[in-house]
PDB file of N, CA and C in Angstrom:
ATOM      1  N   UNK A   1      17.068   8.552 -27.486  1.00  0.00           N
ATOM      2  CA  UNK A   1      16.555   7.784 -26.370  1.00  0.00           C
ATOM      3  C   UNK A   1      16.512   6.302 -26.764  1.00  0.00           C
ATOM      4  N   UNK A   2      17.068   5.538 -25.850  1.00  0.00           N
ATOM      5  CA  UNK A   2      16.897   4.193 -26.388  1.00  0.00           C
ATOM      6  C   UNK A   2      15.335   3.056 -25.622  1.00  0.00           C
ATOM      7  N   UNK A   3      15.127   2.551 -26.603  1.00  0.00           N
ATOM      8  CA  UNK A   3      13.847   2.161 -26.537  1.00  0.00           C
ATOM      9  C   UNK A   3      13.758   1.585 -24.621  1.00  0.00           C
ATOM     10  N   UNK A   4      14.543   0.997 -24.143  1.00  0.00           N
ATOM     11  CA  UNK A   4      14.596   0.297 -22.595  1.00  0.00           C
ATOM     12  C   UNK A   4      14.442   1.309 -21.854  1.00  0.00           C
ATOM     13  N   UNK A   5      15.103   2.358 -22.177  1.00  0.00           N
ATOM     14  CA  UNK A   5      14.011   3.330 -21.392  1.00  0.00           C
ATOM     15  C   UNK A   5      13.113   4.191 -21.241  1.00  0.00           C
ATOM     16  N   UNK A   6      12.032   4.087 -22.364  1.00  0.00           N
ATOM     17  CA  UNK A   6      10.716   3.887 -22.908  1.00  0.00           C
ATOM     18  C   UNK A   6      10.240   2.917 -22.104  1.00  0.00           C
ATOM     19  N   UNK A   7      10.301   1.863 -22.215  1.00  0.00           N
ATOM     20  CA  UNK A   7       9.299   0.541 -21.695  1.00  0.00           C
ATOM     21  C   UNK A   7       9.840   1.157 -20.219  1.00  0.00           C
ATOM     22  N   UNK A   8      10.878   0.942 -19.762  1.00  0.00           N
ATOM     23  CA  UNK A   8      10.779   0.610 -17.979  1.00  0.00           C
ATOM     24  C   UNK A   8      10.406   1.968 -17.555  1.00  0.00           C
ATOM     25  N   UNK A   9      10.594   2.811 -17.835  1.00  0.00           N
ATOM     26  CA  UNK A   9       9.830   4.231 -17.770  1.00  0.00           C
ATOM     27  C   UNK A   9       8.391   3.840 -17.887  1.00  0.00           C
ATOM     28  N   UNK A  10       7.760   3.515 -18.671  1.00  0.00           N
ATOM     29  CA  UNK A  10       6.202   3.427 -19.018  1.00  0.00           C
ATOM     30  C   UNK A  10       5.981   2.602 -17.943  1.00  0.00           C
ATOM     31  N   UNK A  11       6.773   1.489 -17.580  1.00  0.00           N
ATOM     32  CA  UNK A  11       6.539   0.549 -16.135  1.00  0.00           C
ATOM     33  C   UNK A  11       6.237   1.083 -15.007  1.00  0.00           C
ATOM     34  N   UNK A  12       7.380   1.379 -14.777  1.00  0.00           N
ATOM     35  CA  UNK A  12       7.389   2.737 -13.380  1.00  0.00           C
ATOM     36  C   UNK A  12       6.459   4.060 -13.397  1.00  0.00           C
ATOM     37  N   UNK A  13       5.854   4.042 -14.240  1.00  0.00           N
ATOM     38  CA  UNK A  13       4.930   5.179 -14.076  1.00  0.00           C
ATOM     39  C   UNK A  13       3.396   4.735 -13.880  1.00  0.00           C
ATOM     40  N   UNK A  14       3.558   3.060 -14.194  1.00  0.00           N
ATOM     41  CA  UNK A  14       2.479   2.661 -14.185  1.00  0.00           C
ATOM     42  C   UNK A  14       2.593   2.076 -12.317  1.00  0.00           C
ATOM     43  N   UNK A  15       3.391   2.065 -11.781  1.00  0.00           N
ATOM     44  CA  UNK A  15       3.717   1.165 -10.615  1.00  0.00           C
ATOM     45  C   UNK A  15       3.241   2.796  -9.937  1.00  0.00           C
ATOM     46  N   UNK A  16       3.739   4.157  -9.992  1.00  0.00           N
ATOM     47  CA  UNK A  16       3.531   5.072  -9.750  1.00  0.00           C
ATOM     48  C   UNK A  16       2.270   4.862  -9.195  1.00  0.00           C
ATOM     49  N   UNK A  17       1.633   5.052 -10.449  1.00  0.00           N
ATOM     50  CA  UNK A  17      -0.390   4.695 -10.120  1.00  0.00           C
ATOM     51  C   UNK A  17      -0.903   4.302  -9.248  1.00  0.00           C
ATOM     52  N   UNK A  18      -0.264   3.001  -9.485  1.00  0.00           N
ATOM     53  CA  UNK A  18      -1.011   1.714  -8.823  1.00  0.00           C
ATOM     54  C   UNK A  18      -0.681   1.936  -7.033  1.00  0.00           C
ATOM     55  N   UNK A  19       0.573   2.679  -6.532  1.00  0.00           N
ATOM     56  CA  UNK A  19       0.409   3.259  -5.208  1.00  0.00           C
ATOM     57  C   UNK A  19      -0.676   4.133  -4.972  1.00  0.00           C
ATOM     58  N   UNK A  20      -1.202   5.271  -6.002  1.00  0.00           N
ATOM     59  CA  UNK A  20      -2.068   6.155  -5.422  1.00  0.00           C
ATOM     60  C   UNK A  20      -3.022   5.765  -4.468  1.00  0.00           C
ATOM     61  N   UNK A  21      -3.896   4.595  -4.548  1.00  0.00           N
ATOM     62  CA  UNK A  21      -4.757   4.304  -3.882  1.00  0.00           C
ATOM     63  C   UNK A  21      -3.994   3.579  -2.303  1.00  0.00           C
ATOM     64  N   UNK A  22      -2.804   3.376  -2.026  1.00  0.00           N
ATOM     65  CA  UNK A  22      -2.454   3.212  -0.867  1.00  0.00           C
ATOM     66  C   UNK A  22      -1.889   4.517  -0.450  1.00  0.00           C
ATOM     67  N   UNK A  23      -1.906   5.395  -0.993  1.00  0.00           N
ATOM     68  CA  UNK A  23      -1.650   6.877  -0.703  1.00  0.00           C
ATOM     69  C   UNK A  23      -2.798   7.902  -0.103  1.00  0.00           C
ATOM     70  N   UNK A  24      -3.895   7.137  -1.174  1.00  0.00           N
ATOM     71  CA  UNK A  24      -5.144   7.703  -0.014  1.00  0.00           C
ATOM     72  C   UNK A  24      -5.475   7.108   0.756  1.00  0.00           C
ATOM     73  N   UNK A  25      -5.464   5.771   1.048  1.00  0.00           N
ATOM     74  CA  UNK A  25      -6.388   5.228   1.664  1.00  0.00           C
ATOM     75  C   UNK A  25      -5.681   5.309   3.061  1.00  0.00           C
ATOM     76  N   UNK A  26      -6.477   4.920   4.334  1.00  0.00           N
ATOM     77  CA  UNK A  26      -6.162   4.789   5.453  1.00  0.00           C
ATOM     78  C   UNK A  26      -5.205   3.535   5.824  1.00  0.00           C
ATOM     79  N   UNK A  27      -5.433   2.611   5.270  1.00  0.00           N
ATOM     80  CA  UNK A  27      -4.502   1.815   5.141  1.00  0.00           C
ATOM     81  C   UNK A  27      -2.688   1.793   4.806  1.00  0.00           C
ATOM     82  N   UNK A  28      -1.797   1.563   5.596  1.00  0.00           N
ATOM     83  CA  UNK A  28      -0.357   1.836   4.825  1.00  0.00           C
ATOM     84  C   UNK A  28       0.493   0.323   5.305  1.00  0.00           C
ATOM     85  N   UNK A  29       1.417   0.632   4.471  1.00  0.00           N
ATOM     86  CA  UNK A  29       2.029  -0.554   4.898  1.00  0.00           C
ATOM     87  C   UNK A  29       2.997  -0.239   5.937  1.00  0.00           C
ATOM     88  N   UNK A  30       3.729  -1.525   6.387  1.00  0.00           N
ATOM     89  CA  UNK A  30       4.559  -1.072   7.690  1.00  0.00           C
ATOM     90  C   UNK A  30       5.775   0.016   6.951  1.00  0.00           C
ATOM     91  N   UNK A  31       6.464   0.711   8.030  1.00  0.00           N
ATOM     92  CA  UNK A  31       7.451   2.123   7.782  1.00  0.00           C
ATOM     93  C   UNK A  31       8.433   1.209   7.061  1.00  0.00           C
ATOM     94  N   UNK A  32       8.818   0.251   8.003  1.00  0.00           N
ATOM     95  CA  UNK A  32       9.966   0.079   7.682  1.00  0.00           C
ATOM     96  C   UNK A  32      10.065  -0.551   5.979  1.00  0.00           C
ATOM     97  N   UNK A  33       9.173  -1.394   6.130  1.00  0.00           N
ATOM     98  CA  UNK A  33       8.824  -1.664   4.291  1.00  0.00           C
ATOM     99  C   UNK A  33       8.885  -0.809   3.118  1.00  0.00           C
ATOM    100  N   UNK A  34       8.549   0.512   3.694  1.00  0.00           N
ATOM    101  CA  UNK A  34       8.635   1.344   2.621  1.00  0.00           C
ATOM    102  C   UNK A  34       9.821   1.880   2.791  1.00  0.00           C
ATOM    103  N   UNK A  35      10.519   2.165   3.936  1.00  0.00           N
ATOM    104  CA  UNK A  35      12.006   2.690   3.564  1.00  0.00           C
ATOM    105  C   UNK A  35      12.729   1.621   3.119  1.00  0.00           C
ATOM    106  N   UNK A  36      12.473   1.045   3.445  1.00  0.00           N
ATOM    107  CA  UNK A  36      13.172  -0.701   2.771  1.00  0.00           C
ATOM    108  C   UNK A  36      13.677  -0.444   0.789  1.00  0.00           C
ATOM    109  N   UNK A  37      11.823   0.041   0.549  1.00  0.00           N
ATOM    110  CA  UNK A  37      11.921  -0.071  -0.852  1.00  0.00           C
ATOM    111  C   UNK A  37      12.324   1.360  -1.347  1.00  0.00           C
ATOM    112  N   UNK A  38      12.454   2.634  -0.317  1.00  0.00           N
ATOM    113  CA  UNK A  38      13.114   3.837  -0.772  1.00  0.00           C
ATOM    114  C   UNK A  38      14.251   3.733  -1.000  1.00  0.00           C
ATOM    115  N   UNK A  39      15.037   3.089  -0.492  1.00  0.00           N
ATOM    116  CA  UNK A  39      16.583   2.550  -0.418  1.00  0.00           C
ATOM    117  C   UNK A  39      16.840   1.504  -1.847  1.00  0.00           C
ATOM    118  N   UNK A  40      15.726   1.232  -1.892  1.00  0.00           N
ATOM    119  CA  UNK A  40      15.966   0.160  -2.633  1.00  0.00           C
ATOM    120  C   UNK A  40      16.071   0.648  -4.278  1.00  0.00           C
ATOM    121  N   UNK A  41      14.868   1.285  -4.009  1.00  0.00           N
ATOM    122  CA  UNK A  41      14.435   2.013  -5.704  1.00  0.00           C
ATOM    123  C   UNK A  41      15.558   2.774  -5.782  1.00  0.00           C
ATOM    124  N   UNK A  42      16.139   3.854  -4.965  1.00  0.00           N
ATOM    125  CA  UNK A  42      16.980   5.057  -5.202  1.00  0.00           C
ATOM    126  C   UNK A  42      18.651   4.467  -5.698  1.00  0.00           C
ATOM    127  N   UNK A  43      18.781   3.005  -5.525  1.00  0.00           N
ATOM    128  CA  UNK A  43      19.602   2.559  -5.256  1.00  0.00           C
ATOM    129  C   UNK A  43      19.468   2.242  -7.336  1.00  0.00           C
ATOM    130  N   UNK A  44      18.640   1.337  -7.649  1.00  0.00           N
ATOM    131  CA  UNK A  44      18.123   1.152  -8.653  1.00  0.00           C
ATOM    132  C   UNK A  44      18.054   2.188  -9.993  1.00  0.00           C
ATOM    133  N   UNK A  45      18.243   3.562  -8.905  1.00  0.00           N
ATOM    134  CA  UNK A  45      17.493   5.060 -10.135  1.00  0.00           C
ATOM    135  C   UNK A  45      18.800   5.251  -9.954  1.00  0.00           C
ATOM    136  N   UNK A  46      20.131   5.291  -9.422  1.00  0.00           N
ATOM    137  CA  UNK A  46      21.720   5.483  -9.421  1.00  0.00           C
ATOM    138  C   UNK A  46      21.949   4.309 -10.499  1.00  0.00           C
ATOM    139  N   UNK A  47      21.962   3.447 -10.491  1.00  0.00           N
ATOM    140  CA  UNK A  47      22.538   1.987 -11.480  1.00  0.00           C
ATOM    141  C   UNK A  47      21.321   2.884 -13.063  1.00  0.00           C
ATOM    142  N   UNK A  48      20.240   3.145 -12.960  1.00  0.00           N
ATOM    143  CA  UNK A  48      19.901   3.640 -14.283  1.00  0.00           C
ATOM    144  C   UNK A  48      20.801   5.114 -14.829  1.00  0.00           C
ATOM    145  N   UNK A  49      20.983   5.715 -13.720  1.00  0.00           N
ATOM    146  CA  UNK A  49      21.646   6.984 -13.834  1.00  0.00           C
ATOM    147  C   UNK A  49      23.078   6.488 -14.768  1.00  0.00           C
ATOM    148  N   UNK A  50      23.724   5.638 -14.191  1.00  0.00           N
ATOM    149  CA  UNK A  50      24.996   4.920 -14.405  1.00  0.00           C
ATOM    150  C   UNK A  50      24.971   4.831 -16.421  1.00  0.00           C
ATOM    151  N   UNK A  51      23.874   4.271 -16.447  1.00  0.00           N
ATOM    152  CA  UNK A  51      23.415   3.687 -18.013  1.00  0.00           C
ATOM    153  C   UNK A  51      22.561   4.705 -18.958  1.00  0.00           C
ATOM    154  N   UNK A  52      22.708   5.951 -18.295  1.00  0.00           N
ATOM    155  CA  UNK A  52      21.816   7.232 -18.813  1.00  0.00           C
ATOM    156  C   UNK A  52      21.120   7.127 -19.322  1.00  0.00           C
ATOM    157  N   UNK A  53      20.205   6.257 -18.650  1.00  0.00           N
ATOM    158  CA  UNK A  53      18.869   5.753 -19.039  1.00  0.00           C
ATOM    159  C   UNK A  53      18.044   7.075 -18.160  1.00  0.00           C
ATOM    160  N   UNK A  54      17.456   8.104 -18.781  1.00  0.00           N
ATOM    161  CA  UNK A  54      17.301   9.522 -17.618  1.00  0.00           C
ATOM    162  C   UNK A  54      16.048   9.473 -17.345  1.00  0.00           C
ATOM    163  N   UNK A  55      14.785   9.229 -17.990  1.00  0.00           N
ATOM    164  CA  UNK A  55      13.492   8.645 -18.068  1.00  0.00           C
ATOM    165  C   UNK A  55      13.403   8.129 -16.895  1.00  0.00           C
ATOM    166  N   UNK A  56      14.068   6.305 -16.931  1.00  0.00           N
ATOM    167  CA  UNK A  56      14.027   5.576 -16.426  1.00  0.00           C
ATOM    168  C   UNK A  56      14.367   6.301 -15.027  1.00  0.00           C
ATOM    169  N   UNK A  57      15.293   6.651 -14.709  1.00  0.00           N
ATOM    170  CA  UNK A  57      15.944   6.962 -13.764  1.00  0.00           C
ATOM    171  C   UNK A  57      14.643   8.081 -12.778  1.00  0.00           C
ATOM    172  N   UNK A  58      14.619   9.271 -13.229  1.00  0.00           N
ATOM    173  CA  UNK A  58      13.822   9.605 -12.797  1.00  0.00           C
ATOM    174  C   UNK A  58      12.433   9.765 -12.252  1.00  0.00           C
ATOM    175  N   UNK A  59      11.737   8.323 -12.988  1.00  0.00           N
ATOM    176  CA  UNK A  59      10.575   7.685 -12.621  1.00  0.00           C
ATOM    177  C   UNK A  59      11.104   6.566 -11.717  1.00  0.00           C
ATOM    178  N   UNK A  60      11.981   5.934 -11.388  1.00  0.00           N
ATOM    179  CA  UNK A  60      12.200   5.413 -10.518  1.00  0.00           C
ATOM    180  C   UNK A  60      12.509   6.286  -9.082  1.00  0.00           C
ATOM    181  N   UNK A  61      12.908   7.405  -9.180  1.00  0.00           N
ATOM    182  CA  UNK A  61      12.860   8.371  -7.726  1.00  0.00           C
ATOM    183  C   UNK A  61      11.263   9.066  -7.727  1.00  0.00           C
ATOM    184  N   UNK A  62      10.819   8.810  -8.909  1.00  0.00           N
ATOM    185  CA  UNK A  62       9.665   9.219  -8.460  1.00  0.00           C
ATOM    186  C   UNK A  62       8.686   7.653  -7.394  1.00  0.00           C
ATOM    187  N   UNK A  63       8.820   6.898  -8.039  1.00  0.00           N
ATOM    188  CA  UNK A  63       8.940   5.316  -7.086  1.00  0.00           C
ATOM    189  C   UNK A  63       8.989   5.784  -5.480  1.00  0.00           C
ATOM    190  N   UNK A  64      10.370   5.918  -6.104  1.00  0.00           N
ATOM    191  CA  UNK A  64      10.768   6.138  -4.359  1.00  0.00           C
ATOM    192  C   UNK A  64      10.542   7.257  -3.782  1.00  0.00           C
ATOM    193  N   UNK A  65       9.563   8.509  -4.052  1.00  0.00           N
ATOM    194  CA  UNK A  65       9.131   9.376  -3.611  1.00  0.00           C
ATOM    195  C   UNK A  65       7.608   8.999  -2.495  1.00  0.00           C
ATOM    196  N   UNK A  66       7.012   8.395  -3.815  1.00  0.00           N
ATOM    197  CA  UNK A  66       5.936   7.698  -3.344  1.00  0.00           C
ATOM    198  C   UNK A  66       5.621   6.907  -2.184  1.00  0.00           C
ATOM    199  N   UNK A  67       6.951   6.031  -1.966  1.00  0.00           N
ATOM    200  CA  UNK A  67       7.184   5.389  -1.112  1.00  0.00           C
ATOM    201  C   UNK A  67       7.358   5.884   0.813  1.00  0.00           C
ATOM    202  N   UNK A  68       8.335   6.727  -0.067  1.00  0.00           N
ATOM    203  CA  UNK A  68       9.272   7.750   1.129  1.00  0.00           C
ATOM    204  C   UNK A  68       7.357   8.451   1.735  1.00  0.00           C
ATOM    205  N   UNK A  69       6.542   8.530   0.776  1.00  0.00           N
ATOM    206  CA  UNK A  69       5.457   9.515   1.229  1.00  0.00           C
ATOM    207  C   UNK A  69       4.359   8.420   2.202  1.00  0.00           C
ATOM    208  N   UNK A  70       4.450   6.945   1.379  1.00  0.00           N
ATOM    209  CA  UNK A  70       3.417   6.257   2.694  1.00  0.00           C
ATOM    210  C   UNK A  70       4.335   5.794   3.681  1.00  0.00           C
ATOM    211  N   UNK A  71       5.541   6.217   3.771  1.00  0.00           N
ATOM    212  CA  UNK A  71       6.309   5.804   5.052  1.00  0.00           C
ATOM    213  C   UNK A  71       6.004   7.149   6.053  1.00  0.00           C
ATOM    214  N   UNK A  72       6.012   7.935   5.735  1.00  0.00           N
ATOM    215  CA  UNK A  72       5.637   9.374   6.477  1.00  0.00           C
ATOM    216  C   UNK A  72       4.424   9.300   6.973  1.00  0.00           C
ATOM    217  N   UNK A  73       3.166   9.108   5.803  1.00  0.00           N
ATOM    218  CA  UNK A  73       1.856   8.972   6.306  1.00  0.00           C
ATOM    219  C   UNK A  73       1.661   7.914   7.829  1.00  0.00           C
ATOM    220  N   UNK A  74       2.541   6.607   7.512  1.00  0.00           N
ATOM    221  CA  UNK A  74       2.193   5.442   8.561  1.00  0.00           C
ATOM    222  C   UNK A  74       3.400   5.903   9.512  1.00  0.00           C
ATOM    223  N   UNK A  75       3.861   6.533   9.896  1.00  0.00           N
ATOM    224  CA  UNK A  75       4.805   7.212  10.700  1.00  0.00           C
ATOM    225  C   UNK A  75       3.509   8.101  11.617  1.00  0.00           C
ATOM    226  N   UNK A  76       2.927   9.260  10.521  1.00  0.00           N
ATOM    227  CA  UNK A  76       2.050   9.815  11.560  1.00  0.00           C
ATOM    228  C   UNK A  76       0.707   9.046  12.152  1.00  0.00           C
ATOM    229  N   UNK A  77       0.586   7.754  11.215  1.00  0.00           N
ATOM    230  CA  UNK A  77      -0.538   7.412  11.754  1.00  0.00           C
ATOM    231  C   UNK A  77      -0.814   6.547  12.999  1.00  0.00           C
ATOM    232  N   UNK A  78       0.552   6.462  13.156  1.00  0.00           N
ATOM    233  CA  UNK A  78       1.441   5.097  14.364  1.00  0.00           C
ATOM    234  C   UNK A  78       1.525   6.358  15.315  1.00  0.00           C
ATOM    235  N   UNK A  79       1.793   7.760  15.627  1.00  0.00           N
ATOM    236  CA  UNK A  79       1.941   8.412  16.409  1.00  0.00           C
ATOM    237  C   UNK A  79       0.615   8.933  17.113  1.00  0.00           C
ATOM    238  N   UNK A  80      -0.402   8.753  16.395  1.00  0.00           N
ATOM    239  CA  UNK A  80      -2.242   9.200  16.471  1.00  0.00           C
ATOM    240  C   UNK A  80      -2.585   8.371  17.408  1.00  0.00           C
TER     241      UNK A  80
END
């Protein structure tokens, strides 16, 4: 394993986190923002894939899981 993807792995897992609390909370950001950044990250976890950086890669779809999940939440909460 090479050390870069150690650190940006340890990054992204920390960015992971730091969504939870917009995951619970009632608060979300707009849809389109977060598919914005699902597209964006997944796009990001292909270019790590590229550099078999696999860590990396897969904490970055986890990113964009997260994402993909408060775009759903503010999807149903815009329909309420």
């Amino acid at each position: 394993m090479r050390w870069q993807d150690t650190v940006i792995s340890i990054a992204q897992l920390c960015f992971v986190l730091a969504m939870l609390p917009s995951i619970r909370s009632n608060d979300k950001p707009a849809a389109a923002t977060s598919i914005m950044n699902v597209v964006l990250v997944c796009t990001i976890a292909a270019s790590l894939l590229s550099l078999k950086l696999w860590f990396s890669a897969v904490t970055a779809l986890a990113i964009a899981a997260t994402w993909a999940l408060l775009a759903v939440q503010k999807v149903k909460l815009d329909k309420k």
